[in-house]
Protein backbone atom coordinates (compact mmCIF):
# COMPACT_ATOMS: atom_id res chain seq x y z
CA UNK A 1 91.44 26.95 154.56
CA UNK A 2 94.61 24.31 154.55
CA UNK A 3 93.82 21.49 152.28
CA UNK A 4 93.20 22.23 148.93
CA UNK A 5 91.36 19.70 145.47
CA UNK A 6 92.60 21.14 142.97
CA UNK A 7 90.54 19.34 139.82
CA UNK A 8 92.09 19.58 135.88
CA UNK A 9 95.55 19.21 135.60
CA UNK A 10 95.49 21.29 132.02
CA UNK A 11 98.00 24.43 131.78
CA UNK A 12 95.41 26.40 133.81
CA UNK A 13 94.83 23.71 136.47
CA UNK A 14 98.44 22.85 136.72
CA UNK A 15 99.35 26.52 137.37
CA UNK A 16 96.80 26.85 140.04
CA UNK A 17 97.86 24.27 141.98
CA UNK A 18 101.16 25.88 141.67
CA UNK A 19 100.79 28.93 142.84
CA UNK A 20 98.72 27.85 145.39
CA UNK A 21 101.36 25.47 146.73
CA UNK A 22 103.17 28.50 148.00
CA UNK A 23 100.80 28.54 150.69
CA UNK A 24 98.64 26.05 150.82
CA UNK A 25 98.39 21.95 150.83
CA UNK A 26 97.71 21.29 147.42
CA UNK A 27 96.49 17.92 146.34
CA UNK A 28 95.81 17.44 142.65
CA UNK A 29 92.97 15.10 140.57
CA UNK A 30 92.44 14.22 136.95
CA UNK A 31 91.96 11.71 134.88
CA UNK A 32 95.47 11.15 133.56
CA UNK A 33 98.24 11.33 135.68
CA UNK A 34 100.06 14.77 134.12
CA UNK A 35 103.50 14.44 131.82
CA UNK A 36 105.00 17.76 131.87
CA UNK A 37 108.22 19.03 131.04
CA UNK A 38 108.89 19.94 135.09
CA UNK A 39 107.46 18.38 138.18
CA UNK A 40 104.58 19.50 139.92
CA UNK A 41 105.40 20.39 143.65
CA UNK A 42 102.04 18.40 144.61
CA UNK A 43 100.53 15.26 145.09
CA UNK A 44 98.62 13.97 141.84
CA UNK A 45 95.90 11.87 141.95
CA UNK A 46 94.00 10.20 139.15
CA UNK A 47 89.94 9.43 139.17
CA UNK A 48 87.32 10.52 137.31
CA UNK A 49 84.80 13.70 138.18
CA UNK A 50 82.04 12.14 136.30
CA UNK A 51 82.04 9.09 139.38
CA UNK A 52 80.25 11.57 141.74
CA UNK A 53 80.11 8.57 144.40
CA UNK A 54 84.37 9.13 143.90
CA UNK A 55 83.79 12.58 144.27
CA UNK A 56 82.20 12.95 147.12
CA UNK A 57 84.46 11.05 149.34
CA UNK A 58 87.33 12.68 148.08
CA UNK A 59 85.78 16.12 147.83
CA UNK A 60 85.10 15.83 151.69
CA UNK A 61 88.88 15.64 152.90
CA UNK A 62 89.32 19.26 151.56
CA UNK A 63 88.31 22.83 152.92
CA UNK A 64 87.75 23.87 149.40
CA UNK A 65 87.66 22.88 146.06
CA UNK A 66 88.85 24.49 142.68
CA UNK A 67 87.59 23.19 139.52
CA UNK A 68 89.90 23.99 135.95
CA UNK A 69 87.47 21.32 134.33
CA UNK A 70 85.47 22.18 131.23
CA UNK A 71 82.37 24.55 132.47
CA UNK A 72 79.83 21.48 131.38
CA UNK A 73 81.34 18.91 134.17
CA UNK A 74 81.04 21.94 137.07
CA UNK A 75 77.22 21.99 138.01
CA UNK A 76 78.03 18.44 140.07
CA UNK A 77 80.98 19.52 141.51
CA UNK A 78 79.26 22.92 143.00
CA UNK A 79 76.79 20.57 143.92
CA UNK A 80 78.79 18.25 146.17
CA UNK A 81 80.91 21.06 147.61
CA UNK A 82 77.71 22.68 148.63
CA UNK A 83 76.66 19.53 150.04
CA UNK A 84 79.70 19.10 152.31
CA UNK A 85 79.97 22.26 153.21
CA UNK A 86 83.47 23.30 151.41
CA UNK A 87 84.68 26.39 149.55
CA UNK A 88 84.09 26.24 145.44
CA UNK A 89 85.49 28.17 143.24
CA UNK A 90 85.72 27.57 139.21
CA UNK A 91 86.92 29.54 136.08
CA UNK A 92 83.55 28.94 134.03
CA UNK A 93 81.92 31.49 131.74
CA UNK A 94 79.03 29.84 131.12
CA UNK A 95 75.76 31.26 131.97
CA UNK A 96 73.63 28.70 132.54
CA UNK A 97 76.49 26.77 135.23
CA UNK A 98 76.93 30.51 137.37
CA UNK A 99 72.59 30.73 137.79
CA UNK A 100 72.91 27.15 138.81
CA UNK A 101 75.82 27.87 141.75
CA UNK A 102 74.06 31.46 142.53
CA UNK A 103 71.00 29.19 143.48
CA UNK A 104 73.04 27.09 145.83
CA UNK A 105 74.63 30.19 147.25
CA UNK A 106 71.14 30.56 149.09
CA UNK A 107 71.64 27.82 151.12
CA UNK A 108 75.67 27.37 150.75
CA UNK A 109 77.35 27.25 154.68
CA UNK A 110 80.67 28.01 152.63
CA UNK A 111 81.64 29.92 149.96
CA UNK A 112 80.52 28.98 145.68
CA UNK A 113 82.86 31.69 143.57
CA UNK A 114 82.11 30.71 139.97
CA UNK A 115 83.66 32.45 137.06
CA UNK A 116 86.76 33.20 139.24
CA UNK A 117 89.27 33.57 135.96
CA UNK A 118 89.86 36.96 133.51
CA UNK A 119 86.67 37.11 131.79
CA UNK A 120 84.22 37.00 133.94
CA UNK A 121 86.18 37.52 136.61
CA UNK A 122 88.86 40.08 136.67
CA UNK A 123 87.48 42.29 134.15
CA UNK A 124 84.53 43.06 136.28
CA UNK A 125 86.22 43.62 139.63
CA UNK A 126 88.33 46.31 137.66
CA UNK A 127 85.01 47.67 135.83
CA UNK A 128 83.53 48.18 139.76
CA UNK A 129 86.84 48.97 141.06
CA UNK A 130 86.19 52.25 137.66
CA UNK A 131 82.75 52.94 139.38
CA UNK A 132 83.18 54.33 142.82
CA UNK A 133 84.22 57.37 141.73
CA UNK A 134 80.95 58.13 140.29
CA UNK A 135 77.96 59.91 141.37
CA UNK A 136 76.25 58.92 138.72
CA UNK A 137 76.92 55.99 136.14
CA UNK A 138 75.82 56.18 132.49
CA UNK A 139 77.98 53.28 130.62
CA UNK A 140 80.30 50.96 131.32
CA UNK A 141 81.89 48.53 128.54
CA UNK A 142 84.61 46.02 129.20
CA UNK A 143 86.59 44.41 127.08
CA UNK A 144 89.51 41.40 127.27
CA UNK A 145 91.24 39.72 124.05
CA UNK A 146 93.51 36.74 124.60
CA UNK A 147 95.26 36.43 121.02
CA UNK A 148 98.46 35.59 119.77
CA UNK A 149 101.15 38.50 119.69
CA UNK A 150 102.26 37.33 115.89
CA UNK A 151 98.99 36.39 114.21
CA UNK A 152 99.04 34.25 110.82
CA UNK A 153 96.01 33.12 108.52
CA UNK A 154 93.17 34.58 108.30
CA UNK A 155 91.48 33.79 111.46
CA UNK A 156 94.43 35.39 112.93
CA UNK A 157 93.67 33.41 116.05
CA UNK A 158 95.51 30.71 117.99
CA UNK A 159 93.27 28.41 120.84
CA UNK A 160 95.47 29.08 123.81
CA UNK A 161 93.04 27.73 125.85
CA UNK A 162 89.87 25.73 125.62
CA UNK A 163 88.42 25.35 122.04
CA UNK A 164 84.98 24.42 123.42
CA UNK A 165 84.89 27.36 125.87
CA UNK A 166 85.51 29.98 122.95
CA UNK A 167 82.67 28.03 120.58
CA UNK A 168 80.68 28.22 123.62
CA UNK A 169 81.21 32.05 124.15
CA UNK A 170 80.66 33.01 120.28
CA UNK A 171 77.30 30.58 120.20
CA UNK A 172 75.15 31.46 123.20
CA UNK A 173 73.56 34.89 123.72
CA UNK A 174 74.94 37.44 125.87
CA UNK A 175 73.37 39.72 128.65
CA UNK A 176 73.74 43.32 128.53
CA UNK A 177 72.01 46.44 129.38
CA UNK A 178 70.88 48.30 126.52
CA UNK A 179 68.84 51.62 127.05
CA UNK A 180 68.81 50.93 130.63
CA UNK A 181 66.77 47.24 130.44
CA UNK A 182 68.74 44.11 130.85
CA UNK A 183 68.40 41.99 127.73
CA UNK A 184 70.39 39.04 125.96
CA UNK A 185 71.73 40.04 122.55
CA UNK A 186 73.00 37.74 119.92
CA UNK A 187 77.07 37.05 120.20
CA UNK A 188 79.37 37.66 117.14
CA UNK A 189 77.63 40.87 116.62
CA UNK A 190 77.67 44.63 117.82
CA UNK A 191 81.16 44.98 116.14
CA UNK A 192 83.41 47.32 116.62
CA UNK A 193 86.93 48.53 116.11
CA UNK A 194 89.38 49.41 118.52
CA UNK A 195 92.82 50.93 118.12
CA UNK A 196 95.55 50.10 120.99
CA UNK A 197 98.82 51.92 120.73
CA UNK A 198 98.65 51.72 116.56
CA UNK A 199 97.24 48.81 116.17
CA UNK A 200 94.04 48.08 114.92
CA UNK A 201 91.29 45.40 116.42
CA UNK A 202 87.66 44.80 116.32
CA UNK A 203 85.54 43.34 119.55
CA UNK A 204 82.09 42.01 119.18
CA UNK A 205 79.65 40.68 121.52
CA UNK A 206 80.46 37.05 123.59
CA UNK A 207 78.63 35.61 125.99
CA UNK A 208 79.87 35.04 129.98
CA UNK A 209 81.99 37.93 130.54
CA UNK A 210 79.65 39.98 132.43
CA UNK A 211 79.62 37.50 134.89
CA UNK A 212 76.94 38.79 137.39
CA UNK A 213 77.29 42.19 136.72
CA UNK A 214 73.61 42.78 134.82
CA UNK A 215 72.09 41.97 138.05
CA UNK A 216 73.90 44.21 140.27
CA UNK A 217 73.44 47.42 137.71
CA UNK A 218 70.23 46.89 136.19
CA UNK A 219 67.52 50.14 136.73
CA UNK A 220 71.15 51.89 137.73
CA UNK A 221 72.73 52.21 133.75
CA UNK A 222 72.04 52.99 130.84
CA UNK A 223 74.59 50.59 128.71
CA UNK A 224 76.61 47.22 130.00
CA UNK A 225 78.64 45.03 127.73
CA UNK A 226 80.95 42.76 127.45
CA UNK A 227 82.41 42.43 124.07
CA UNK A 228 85.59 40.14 122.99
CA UNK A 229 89.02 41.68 121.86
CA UNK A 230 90.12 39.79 118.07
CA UNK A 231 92.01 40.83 115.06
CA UNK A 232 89.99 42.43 112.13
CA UNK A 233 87.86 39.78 110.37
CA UNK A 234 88.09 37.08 112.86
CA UNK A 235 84.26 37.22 113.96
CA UNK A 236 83.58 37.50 110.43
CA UNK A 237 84.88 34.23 109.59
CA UNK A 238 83.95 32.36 112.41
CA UNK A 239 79.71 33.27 111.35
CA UNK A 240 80.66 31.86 107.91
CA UNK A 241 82.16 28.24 110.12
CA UNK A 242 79.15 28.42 112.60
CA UNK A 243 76.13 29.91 110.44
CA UNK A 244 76.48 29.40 106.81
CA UNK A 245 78.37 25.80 107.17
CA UNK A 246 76.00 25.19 109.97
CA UNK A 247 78.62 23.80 112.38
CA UNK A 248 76.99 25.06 115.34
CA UNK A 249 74.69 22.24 114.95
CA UNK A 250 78.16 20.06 115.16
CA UNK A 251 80.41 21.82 117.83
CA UNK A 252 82.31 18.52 118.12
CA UNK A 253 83.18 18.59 114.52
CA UNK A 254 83.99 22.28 114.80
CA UNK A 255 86.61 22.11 118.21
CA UNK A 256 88.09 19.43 115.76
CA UNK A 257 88.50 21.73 112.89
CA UNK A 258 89.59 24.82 114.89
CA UNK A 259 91.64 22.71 117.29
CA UNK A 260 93.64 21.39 114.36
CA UNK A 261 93.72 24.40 111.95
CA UNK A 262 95.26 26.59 114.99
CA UNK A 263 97.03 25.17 118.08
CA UNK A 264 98.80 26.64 120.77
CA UNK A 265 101.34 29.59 120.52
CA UNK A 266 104.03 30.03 123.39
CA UNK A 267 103.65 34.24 122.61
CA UNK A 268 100.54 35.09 123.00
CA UNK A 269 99.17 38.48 124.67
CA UNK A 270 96.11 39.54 126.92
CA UNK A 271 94.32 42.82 126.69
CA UNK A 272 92.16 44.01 129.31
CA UNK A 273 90.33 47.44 128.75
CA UNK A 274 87.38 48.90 130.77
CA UNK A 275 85.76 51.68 130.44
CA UNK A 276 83.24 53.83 132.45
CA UNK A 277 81.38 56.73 132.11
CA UNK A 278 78.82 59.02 134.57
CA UNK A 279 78.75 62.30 136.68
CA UNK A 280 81.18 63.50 139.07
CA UNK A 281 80.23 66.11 140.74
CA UNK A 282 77.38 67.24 138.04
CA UNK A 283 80.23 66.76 135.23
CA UNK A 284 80.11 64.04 132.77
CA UNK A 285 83.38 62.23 132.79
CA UNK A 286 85.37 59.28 131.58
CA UNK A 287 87.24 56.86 134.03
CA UNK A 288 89.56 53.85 131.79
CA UNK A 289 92.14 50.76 132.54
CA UNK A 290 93.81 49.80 129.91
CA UNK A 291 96.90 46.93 130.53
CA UNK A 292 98.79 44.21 128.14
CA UNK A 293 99.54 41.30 129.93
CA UNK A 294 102.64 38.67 128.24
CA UNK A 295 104.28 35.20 128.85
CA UNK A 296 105.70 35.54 132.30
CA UNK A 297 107.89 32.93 134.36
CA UNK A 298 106.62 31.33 137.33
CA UNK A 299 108.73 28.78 139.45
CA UNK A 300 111.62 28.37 136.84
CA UNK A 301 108.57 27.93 134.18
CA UNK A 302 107.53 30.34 131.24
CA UNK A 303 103.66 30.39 131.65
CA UNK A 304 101.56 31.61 128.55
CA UNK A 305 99.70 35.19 128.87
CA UNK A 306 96.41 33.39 129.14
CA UNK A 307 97.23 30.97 131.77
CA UNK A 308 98.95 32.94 134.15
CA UNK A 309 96.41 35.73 134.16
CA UNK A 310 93.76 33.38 134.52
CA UNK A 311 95.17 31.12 137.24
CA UNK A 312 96.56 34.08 139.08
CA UNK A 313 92.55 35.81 138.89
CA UNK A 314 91.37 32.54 140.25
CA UNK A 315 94.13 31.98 143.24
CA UNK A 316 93.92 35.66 144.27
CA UNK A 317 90.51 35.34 145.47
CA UNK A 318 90.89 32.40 146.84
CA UNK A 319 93.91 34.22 149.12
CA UNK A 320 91.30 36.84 149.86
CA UNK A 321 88.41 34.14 151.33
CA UNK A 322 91.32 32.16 153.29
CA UNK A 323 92.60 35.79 154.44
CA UNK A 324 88.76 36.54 155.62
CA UNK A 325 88.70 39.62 153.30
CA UNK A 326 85.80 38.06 151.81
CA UNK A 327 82.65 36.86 153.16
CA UNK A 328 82.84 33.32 154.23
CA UNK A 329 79.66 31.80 152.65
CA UNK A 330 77.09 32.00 149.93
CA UNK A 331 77.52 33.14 146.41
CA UNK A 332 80.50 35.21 146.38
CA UNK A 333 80.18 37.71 143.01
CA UNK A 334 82.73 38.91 141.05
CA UNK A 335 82.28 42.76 141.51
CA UNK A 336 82.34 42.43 145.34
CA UNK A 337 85.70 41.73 145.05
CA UNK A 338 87.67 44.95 146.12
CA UNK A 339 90.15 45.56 143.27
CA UNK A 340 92.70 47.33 145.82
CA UNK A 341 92.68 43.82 148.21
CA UNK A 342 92.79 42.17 145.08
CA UNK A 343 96.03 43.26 144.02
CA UNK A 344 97.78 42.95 147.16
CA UNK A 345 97.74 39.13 147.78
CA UNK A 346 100.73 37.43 147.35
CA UNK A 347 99.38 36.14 143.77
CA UNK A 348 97.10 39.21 142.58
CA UNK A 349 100.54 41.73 142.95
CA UNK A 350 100.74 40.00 139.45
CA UNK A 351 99.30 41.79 137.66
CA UNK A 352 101.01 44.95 139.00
């Protein structure tokens, strides 16, 4: 794996094709040519994903592809790279996009790894990584919050990245494993409160983050979820915008309202907590990662929590498959990713 299409030149896509510039040849496509406040230390090419006749020419110069795009322009992307035989990998957390890929995967002669960012994505290789020391596994619940460190208002929430992907996580059911059967449940419910060194959150369910992981443990646990990491009554408010105003029937007119009520923050924080529980040794025990991830600098550049940790998830496993730590074809799951190998790629020491 040399040459590398990196596609989405937002502050996740521009940060993967940064730190993947360290050691590979990066080459860059969006729509708009990117204005930052720095210069990118790759080629930048504009054209539009939705020409798939574009696409596929370009997409066939490259050993792999990486798609930052929105999770609803993916499915013909995955489609093409499996066509031409090169590496994909993408950041979505949408269900419906991963079944599609995992289908390809059958036939795939290189490598599909959706859902390659934090949630899915890191949070379950660390929930696997929590597992092996089991003989037995009764729960395991894993959580992530991306939020701003100095909340304000009442939604006490700040769209750090995609406004579309986080109406799309609170709107579409979530899988879990509930009493040992795998089920969807409702998101924006199951609430619950968490305290982290004082402070005081809830989580509630989202769909996504369990990437693949109902598959893999279903007839072996008793309880899988996934729930999202917010400040008290943020779920709360956000049934009143999407079920009582009805704006889920209007999710354009509700990324406007969100998008515009609250933008960006440059200090923002991540949370990433796992839990799992089971027998050692005929003894029930409790096995937990807990870390807080902040604003770090990368290349002369301070990158926000959320982008860093998700663009570093993503380019540490593509390190691993260009390494050949990883298989080399087919649907590539999250949880097969060894946590250990994951953290010692150039990119994954990170999160050290």
């Amino acid at each position: 794996m040399e040459n590398i299409l990196v596609l989405g030149m937002g502050k996740v896509g521009s940060l993967v094709g940064v730190l993947l510039s360290k050691n590979f040849t990066v080459t860059a496509l969006d729509q708009k040519h990117p204005h930052y406040d720095y210069t990118l230390p790759f080629e930048c090419l504009q054209g539009d994903v939705k020409d798939l006749g574009f696409m596929k020419s370009e997409i066939s110069k490259y050993n792999a592809v990486v798609s930052a795009l929105p999770y609803f322009l993916n499915k013909p992307i995955a489609q093409l790279a499996h066509d031409e035989g090169v590496h994909y990998f993408d950041l979505t957390e949408d269900v419906s996009t991963t079944k599609f890929i995992q289908d390809l995967g059958a036939t795939s002669q290189a490598v599909l790894a959706p859902q390659c960012g934090l949630a899915p994505g890191l949070i379950g290789i660390i929930g696997m990584d929590l597992t092996y020391s089991f003989d037995q596994i009764r729960d395991i619940e894993l959580r992530v919050g991306a939020l701003p460190r100095y909340p304000n208002g009442q939604l006490a929430y700040s769209f750090t990245w995609s406004p579309h992907g986080v109406i799309n996580e609170y709107f579409n059911d979530a899988e879990a494993i509930h009493n040992g059967q795998k089920k969807f449940v409702p998101s924006l419910e199951g609430f619950e409160y968490i305290n982290i060194e004082g402070q005081e959150f809830e989580a509630f369910t989202t769909s996504g983050g369990l990437g693949t992981l109902c598959d893999t443990f279903e007839g072996k646990v008793d309880t899988l979820n996934y729930k999202t990491i917010r400040y008290p009554g943020h779920g709360k408010l956000m049934r009143f915008l999407m079920y009582e105003l009805i704006l889920k029937n209007d999710k354009d007119q509700l990324e406007r309202i969100l998008s515009n009520a609250k933008p960006p923050v440059e200090e923002d924080v991540v949370y990433v907590y796992a839990v799992v529980e089971g027998w050692q040794n005929k003894t029930l025990s409790r096995k937990e990662y807990y870390k807080d991830f902040h604003p770090i600098e990368i290349e002369g550049k301070k990158w926000r929590a959320i982008s860093w940790t998700t663009a570093a998830s993503l380019v540490a496993v593509i390190e691993l498959v260009a390494a050949g730590v990883l298989p080399q074809k087919g649907f590539l799951k999250q949880e097969e990713i060894p946590f250990k190998k994951f953290l010692e790629t150039p990119t994954g020491a990170l999160f050290l």
